[in-house]
PDB file of N, CA and C in Angstrom:
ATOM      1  N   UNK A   1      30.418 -12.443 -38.790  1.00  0.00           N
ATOM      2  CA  UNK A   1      29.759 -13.466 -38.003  1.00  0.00           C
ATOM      3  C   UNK A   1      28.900 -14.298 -38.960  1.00  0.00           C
ATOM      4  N   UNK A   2      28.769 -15.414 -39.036  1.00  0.00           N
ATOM      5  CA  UNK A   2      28.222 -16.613 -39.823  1.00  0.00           C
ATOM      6  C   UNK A   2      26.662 -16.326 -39.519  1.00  0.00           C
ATOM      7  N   UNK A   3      25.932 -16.581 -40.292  1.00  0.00           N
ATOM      8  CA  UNK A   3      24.470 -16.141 -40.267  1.00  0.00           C
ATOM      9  C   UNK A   3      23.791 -17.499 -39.458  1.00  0.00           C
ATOM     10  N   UNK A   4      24.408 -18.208 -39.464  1.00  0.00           N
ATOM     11  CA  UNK A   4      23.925 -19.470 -38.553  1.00  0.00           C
ATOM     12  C   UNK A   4      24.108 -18.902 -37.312  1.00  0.00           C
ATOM     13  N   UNK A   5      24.774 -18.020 -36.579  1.00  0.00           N
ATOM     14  CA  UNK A   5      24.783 -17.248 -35.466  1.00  0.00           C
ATOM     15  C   UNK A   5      24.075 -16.553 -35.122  1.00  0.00           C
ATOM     16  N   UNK A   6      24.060 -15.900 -36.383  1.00  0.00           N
ATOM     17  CA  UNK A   6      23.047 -14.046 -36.354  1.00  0.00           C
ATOM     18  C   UNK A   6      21.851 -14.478 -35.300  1.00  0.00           C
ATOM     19  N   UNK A   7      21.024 -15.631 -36.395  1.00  0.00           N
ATOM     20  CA  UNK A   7      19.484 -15.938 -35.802  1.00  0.00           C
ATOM     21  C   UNK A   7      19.195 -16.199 -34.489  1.00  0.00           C
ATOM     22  N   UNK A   8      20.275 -16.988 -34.004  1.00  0.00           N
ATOM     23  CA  UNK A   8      20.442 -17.804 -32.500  1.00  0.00           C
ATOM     24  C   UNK A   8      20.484 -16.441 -31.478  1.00  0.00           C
ATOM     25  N   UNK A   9      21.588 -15.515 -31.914  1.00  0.00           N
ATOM     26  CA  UNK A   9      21.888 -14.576 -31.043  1.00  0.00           C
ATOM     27  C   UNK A   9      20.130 -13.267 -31.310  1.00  0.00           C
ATOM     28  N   UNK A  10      20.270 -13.209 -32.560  1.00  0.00           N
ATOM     29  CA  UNK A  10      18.983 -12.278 -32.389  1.00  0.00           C
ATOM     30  C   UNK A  10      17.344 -12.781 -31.489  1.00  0.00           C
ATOM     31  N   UNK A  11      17.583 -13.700 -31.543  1.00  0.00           N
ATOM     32  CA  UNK A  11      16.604 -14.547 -31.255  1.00  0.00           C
ATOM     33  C   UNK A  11      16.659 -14.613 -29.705  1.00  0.00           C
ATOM     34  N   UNK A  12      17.631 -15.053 -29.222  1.00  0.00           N
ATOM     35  CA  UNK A  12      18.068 -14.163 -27.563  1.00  0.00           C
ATOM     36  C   UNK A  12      17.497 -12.972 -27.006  1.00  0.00           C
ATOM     37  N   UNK A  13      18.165 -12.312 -27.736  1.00  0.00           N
ATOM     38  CA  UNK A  13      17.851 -10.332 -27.644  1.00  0.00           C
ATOM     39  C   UNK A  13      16.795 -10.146 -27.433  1.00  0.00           C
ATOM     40  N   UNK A  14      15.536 -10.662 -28.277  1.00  0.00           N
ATOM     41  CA  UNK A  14      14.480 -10.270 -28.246  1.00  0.00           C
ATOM     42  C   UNK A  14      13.654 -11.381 -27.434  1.00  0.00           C
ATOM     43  N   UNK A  15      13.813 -12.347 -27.022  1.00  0.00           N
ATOM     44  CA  UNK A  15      13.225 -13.273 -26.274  1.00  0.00           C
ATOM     45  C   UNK A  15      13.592 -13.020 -24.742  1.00  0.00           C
ATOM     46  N   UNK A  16      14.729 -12.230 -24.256  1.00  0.00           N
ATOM     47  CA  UNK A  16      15.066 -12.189 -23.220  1.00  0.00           C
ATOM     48  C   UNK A  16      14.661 -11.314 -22.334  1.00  0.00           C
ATOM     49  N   UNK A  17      14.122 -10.038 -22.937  1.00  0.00           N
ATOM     50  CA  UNK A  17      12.876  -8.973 -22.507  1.00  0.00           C
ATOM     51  C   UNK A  17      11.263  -9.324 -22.154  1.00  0.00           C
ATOM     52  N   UNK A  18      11.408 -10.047 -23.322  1.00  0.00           N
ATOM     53  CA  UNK A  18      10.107 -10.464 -23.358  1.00  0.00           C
ATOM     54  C   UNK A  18       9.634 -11.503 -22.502  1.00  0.00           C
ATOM     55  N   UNK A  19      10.289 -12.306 -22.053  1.00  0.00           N
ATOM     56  CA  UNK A  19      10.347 -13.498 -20.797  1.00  0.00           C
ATOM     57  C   UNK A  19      10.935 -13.651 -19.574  1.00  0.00           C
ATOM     58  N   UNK A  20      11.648 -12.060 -19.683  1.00  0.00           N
ATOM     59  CA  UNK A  20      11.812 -11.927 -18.316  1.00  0.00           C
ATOM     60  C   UNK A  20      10.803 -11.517 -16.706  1.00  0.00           C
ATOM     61  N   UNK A  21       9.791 -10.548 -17.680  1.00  0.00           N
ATOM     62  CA  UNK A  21       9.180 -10.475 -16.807  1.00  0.00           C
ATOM     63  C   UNK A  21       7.637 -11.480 -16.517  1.00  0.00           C
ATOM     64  N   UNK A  22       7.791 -12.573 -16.909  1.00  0.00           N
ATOM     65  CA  UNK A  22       6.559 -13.330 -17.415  1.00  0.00           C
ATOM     66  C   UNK A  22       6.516 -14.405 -15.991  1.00  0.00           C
ATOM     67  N   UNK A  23       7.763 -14.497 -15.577  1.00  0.00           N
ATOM     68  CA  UNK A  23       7.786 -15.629 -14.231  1.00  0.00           C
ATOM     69  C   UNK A  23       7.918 -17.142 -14.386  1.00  0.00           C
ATOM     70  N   UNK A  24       8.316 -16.730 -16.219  1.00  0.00           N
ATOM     71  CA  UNK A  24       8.055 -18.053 -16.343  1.00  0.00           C
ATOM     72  C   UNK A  24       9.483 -18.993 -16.271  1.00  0.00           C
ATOM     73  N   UNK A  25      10.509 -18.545 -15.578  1.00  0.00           N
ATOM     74  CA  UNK A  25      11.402 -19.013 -15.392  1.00  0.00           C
ATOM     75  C   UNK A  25      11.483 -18.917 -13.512  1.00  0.00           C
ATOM     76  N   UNK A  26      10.745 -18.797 -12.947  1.00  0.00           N
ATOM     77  CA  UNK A  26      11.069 -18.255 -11.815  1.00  0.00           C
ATOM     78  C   UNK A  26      11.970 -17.467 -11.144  1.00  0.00           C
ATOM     79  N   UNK A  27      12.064 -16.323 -12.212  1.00  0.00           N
ATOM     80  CA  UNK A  27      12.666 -15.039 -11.470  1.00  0.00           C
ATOM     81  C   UNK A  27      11.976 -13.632 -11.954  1.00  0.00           C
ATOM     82  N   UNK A  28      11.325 -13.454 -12.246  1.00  0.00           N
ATOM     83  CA  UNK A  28      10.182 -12.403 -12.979  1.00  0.00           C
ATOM     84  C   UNK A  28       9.921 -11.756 -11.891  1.00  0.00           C
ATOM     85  N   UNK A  29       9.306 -10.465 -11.612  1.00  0.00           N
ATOM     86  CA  UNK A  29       9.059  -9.546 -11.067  1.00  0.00           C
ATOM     87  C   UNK A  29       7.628  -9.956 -10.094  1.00  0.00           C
ATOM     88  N   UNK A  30       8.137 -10.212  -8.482  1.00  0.00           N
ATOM     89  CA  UNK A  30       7.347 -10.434  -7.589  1.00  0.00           C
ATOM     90  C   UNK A  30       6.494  -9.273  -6.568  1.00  0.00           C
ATOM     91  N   UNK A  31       5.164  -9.526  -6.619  1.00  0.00           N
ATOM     92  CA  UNK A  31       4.716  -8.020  -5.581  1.00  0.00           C
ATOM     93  C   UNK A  31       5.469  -8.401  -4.372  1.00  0.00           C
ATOM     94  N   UNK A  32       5.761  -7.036  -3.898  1.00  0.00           N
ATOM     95  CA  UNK A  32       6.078  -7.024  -2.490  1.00  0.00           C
ATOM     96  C   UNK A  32       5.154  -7.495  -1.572  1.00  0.00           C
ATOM     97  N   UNK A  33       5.844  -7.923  -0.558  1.00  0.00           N
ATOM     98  CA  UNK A  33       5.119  -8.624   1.172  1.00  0.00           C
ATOM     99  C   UNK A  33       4.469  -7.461   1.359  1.00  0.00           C
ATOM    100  N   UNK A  34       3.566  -7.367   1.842  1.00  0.00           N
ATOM    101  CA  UNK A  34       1.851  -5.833   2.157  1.00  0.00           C
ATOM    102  C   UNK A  34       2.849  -5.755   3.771  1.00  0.00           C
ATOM    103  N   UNK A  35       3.013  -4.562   3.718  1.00  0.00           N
ATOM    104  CA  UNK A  35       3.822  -4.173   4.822  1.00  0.00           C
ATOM    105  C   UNK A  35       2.380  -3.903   5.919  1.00  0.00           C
ATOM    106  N   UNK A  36       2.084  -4.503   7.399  1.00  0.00           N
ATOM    107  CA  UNK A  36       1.088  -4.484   8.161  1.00  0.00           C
ATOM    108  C   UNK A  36       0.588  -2.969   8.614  1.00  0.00           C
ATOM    109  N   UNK A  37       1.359  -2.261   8.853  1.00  0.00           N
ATOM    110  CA  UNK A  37       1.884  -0.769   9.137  1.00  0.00           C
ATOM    111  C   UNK A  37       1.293   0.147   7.730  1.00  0.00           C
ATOM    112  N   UNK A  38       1.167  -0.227   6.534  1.00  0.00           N
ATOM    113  CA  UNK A  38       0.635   0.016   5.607  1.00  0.00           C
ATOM    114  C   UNK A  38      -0.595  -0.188   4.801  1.00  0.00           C
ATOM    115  N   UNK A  39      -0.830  -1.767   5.451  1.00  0.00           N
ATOM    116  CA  UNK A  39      -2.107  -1.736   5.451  1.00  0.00           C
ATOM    117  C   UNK A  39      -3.661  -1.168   6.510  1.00  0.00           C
ATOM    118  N   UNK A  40      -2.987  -0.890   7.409  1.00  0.00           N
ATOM    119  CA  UNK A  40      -4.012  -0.555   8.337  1.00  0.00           C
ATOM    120  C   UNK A  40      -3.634   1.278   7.696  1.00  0.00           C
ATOM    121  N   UNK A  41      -2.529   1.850   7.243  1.00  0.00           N
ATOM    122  CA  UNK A  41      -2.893   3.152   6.838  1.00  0.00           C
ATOM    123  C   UNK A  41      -3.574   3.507   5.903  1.00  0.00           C
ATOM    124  N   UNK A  42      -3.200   2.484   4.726  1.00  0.00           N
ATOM    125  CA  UNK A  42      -4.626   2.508   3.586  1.00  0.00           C
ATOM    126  C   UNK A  42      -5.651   2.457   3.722  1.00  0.00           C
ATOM    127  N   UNK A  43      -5.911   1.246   4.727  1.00  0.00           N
ATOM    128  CA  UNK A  43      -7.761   1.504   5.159  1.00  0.00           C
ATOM    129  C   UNK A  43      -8.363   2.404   6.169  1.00  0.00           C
ATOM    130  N   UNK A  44      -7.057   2.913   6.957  1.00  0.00           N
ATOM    131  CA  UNK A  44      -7.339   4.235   8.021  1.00  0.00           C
ATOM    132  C   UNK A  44      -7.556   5.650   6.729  1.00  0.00           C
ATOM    133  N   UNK A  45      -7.214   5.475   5.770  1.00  0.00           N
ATOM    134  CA  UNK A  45      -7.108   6.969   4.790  1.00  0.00           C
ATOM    135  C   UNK A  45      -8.501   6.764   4.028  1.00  0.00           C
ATOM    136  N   UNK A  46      -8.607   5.547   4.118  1.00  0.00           N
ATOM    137  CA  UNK A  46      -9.988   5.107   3.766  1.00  0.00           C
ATOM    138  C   UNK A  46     -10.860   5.288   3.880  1.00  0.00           C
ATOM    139  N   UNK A  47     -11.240   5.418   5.953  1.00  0.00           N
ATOM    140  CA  UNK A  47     -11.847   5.495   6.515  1.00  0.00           C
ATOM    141  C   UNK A  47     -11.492   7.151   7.145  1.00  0.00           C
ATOM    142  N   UNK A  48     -10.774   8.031   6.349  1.00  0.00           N
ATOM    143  CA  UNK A  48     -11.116   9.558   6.518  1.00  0.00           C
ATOM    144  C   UNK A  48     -11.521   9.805   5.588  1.00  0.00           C
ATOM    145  N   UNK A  49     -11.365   9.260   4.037  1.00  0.00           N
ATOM    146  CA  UNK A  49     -12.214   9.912   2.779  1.00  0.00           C
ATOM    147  C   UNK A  49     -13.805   9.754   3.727  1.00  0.00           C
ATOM    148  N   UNK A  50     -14.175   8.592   3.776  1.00  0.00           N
ATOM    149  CA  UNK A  50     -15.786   8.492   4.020  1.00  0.00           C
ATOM    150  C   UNK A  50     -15.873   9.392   5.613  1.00  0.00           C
ATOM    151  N   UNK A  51     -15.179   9.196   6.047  1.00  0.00           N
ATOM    152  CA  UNK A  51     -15.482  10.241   7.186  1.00  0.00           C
ATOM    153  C   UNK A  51     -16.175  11.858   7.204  1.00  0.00           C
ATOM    154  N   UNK A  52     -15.356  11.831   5.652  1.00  0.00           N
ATOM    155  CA  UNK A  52     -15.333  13.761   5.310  1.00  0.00           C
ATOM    156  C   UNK A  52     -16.844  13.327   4.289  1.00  0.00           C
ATOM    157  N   UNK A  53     -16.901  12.636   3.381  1.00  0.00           N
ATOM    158  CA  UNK A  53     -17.442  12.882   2.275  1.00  0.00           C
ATOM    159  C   UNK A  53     -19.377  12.034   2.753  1.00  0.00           C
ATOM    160  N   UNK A  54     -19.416  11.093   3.765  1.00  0.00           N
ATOM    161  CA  UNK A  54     -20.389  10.001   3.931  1.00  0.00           C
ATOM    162  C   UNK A  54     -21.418  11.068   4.070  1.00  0.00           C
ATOM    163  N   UNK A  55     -22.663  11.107   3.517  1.00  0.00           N
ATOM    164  CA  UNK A  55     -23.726  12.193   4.184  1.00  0.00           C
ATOM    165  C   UNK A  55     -24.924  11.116   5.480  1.00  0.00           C
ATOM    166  N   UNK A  56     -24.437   9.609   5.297  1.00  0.00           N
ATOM    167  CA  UNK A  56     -24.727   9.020   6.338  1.00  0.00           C
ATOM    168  C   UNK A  56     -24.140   9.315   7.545  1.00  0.00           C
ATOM    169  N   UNK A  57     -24.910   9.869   9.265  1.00  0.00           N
ATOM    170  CA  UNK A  57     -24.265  10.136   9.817  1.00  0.00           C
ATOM    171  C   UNK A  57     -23.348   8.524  10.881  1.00  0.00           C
ATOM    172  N   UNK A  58     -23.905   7.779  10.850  1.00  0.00           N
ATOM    173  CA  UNK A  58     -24.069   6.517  11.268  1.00  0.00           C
ATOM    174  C   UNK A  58     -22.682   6.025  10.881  1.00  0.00           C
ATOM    175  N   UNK A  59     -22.379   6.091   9.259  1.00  0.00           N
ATOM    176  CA  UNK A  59     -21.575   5.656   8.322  1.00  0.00           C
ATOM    177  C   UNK A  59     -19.779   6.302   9.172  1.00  0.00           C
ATOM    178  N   UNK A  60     -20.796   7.927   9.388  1.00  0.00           N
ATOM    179  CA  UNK A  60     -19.312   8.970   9.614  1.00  0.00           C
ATOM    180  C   UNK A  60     -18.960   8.422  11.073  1.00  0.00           C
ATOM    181  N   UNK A  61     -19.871   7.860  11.901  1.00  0.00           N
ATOM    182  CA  UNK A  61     -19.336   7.286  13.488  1.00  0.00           C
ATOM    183  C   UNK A  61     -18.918   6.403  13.345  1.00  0.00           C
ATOM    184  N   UNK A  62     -18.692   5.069  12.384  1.00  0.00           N
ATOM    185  CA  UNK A  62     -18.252   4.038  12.398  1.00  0.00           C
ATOM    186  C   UNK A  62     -17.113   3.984  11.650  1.00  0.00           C
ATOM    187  N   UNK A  63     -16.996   5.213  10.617  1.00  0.00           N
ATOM    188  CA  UNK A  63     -15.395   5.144  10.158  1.00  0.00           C
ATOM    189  C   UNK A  63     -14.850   6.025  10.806  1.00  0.00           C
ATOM    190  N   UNK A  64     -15.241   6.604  11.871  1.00  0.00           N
ATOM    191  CA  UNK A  64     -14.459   7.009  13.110  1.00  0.00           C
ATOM    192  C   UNK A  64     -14.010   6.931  14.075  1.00  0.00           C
ATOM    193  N   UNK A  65     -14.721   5.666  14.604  1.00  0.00           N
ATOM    194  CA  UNK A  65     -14.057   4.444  15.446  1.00  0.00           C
ATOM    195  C   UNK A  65     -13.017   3.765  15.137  1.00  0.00           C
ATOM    196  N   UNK A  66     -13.510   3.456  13.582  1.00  0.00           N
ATOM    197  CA  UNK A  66     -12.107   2.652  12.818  1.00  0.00           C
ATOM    198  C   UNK A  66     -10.631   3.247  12.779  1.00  0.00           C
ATOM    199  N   UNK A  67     -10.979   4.821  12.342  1.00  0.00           N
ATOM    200  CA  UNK A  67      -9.864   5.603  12.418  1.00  0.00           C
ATOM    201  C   UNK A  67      -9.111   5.922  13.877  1.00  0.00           C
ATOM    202  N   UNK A  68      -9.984   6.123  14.986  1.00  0.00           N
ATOM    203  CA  UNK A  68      -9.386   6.170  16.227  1.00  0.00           C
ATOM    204  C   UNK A  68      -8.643   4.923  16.218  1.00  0.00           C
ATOM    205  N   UNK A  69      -9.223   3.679  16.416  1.00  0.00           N
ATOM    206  CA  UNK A  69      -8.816   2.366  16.609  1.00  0.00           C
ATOM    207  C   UNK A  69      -7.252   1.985  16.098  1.00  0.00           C
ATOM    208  N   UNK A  70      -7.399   2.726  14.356  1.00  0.00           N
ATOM    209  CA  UNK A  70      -5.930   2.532  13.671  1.00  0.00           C
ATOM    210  C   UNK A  70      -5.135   3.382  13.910  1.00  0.00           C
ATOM    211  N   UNK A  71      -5.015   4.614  14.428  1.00  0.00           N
ATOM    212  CA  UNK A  71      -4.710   5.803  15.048  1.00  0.00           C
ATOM    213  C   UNK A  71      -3.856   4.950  16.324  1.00  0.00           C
ATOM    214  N   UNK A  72      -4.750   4.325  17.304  1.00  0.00           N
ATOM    215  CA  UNK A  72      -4.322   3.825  18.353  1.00  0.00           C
ATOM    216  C   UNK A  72      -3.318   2.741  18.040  1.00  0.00           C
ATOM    217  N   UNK A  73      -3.418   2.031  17.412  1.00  0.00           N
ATOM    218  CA  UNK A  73      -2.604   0.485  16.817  1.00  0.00           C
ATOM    219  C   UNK A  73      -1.539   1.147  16.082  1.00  0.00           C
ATOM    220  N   UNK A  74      -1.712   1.819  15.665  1.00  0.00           N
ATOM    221  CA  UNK A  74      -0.180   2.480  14.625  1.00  0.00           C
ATOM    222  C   UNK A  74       0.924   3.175  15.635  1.00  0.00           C
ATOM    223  N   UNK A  75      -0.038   3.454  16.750  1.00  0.00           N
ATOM    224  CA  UNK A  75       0.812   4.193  17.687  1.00  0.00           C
ATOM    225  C   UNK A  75       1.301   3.554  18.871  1.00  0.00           C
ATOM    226  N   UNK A  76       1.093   2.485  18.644  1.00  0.00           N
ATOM    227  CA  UNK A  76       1.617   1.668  19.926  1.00  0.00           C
ATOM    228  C   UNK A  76       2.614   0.794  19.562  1.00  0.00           C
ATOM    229  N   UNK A  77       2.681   0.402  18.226  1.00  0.00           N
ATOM    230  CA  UNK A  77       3.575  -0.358  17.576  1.00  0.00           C
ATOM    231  C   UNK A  77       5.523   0.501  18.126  1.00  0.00           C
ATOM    232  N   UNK A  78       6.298  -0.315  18.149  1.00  0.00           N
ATOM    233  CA  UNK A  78       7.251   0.367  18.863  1.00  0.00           C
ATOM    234  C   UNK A  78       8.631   0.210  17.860  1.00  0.00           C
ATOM    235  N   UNK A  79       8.876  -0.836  17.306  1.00  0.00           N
ATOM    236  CA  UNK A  79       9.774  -1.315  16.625  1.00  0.00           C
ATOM    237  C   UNK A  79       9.253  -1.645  14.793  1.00  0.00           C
ATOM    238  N   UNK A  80       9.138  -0.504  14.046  1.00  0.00           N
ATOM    239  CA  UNK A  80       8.517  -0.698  13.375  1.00  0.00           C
ATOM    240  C   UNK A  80       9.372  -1.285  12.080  1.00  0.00           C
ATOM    241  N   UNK A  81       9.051  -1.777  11.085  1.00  0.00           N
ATOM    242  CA  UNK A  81       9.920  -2.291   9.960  1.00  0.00           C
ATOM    243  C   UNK A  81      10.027  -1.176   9.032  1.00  0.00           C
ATOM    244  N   UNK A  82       8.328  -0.518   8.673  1.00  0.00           N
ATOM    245  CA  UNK A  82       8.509   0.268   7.422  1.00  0.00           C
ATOM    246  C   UNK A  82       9.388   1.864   7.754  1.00  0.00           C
ATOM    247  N   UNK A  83      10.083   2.099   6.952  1.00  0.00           N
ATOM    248  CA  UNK A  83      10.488   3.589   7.147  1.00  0.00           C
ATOM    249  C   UNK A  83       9.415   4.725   7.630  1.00  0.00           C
ATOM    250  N   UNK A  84       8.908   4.707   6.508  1.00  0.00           N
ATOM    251  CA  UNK A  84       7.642   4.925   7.185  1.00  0.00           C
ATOM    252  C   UNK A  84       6.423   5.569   7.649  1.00  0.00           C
ATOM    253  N   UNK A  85       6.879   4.347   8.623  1.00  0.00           N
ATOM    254  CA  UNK A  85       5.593   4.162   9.709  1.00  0.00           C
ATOM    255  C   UNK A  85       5.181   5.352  10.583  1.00  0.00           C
ATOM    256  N   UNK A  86       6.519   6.408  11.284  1.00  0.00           N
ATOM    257  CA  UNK A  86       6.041   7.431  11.948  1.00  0.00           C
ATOM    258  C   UNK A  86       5.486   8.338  11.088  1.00  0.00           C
ATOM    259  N   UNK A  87       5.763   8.852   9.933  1.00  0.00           N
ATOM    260  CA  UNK A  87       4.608   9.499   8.542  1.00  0.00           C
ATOM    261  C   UNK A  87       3.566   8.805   8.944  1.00  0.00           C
ATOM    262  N   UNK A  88       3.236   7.588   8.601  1.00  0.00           N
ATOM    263  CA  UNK A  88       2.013   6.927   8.342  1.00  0.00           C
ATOM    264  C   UNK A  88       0.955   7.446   9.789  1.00  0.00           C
ATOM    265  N   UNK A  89       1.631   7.043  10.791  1.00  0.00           N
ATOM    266  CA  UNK A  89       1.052   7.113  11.839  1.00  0.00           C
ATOM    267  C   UNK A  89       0.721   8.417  12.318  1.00  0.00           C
ATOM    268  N   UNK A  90       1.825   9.629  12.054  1.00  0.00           N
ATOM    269  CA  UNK A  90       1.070  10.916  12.672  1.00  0.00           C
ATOM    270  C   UNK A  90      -0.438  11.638  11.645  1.00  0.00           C
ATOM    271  N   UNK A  91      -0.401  11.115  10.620  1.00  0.00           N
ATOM    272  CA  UNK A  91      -0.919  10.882   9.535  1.00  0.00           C
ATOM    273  C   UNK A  91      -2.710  10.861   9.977  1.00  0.00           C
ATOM    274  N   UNK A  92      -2.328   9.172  10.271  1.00  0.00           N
ATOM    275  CA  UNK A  92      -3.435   8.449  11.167  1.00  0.00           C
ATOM    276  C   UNK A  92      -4.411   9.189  12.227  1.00  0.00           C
ATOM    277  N   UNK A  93      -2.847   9.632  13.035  1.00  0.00           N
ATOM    278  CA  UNK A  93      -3.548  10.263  14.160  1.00  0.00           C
ATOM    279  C   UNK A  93      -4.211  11.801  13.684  1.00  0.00           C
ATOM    280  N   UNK A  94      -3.456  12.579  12.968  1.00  0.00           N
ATOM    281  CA  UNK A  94      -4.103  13.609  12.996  1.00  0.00           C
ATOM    282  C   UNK A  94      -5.849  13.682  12.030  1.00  0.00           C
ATOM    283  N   UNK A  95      -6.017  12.312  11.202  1.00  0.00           N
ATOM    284  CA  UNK A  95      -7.017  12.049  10.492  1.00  0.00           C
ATOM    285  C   UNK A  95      -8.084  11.656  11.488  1.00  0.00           C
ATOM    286  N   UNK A  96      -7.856  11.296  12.475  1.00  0.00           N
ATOM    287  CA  UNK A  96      -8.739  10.586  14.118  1.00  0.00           C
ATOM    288  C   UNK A  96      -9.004  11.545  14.491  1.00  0.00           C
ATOM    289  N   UNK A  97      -7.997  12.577  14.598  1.00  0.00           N
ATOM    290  CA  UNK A  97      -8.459  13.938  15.568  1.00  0.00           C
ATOM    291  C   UNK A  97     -10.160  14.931  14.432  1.00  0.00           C
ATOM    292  N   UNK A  98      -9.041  15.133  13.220  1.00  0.00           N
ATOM    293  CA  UNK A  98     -10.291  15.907  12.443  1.00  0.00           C
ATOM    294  C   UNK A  98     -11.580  15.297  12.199  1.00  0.00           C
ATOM    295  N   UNK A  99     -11.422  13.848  12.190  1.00  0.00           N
ATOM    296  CA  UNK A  99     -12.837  12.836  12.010  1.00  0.00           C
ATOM    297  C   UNK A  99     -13.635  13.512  13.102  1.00  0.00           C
ATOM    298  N   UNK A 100     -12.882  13.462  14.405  1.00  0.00           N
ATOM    299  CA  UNK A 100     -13.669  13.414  15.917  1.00  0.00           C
ATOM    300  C   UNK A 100     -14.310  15.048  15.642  1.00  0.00           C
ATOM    301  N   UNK A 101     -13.140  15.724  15.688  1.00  0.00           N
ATOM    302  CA  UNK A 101     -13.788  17.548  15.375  1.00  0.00           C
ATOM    303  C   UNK A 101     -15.034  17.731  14.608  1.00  0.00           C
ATOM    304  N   UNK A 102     -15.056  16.679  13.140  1.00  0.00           N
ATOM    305  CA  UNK A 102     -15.924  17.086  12.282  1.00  0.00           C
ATOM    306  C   UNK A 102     -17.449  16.256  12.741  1.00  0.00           C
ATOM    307  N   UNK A 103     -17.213  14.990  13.570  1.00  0.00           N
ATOM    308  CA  UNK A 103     -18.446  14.725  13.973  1.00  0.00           C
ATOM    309  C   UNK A 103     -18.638  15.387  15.214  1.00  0.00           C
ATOM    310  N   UNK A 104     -18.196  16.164  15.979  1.00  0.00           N
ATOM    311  CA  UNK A 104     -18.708  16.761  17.435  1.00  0.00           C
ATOM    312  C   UNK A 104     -18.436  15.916  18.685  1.00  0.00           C
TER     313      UNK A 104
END
């Protein structure tokens, strides 16, 4: 192969890794759409860390409302998109139940 090639083609190889994931062509690696079903479980798991750990008692009733609340909304949803969602949700619910047990 003619060395007037070599450079062109090496020069590819290593440029094509390196700029693929940069976006700067518009096809680079996009975050996913925040699945709704997933976000209310992140901030429901959220709201059982501080549930267990808050030594505010005030703190532990209000991320226990939250957790009932997302408990309730996860469970009413009927047609859900994420796989999932019934994990997420019994999840939810059983984190609502121990919140409620652990505040009385």
């Amino acid at each position: 192969m003619p060395a007037r090639l070599v450079r062109p083609a090496l020069a590819a190889l290593v440029a094509a890794p390196l700029l693929s994931g940069c976006a700067l062509f518009g096809f680079g690696p996009r975050p996913a759409p925040a699945d709704p079903s997933e976000t209310v479980y992140r901030a429901a798991m959220e709201d059982l860390s501080l549930c267990i750990t808050a030594a505010d008692p005030a703190a532990r009733v209000a991320a226990a409302a939250r957790l009932a609340e997302a408990a309730a909304l996860m469970q009413a949803e009927t047609r859900p998109t994420n796989p999932d969602h019934f994990y997420m949700a019994d999840r939810v619910a059983a984190g609502a139940a121990f919140c409620a047990d652990e505040i009385g």
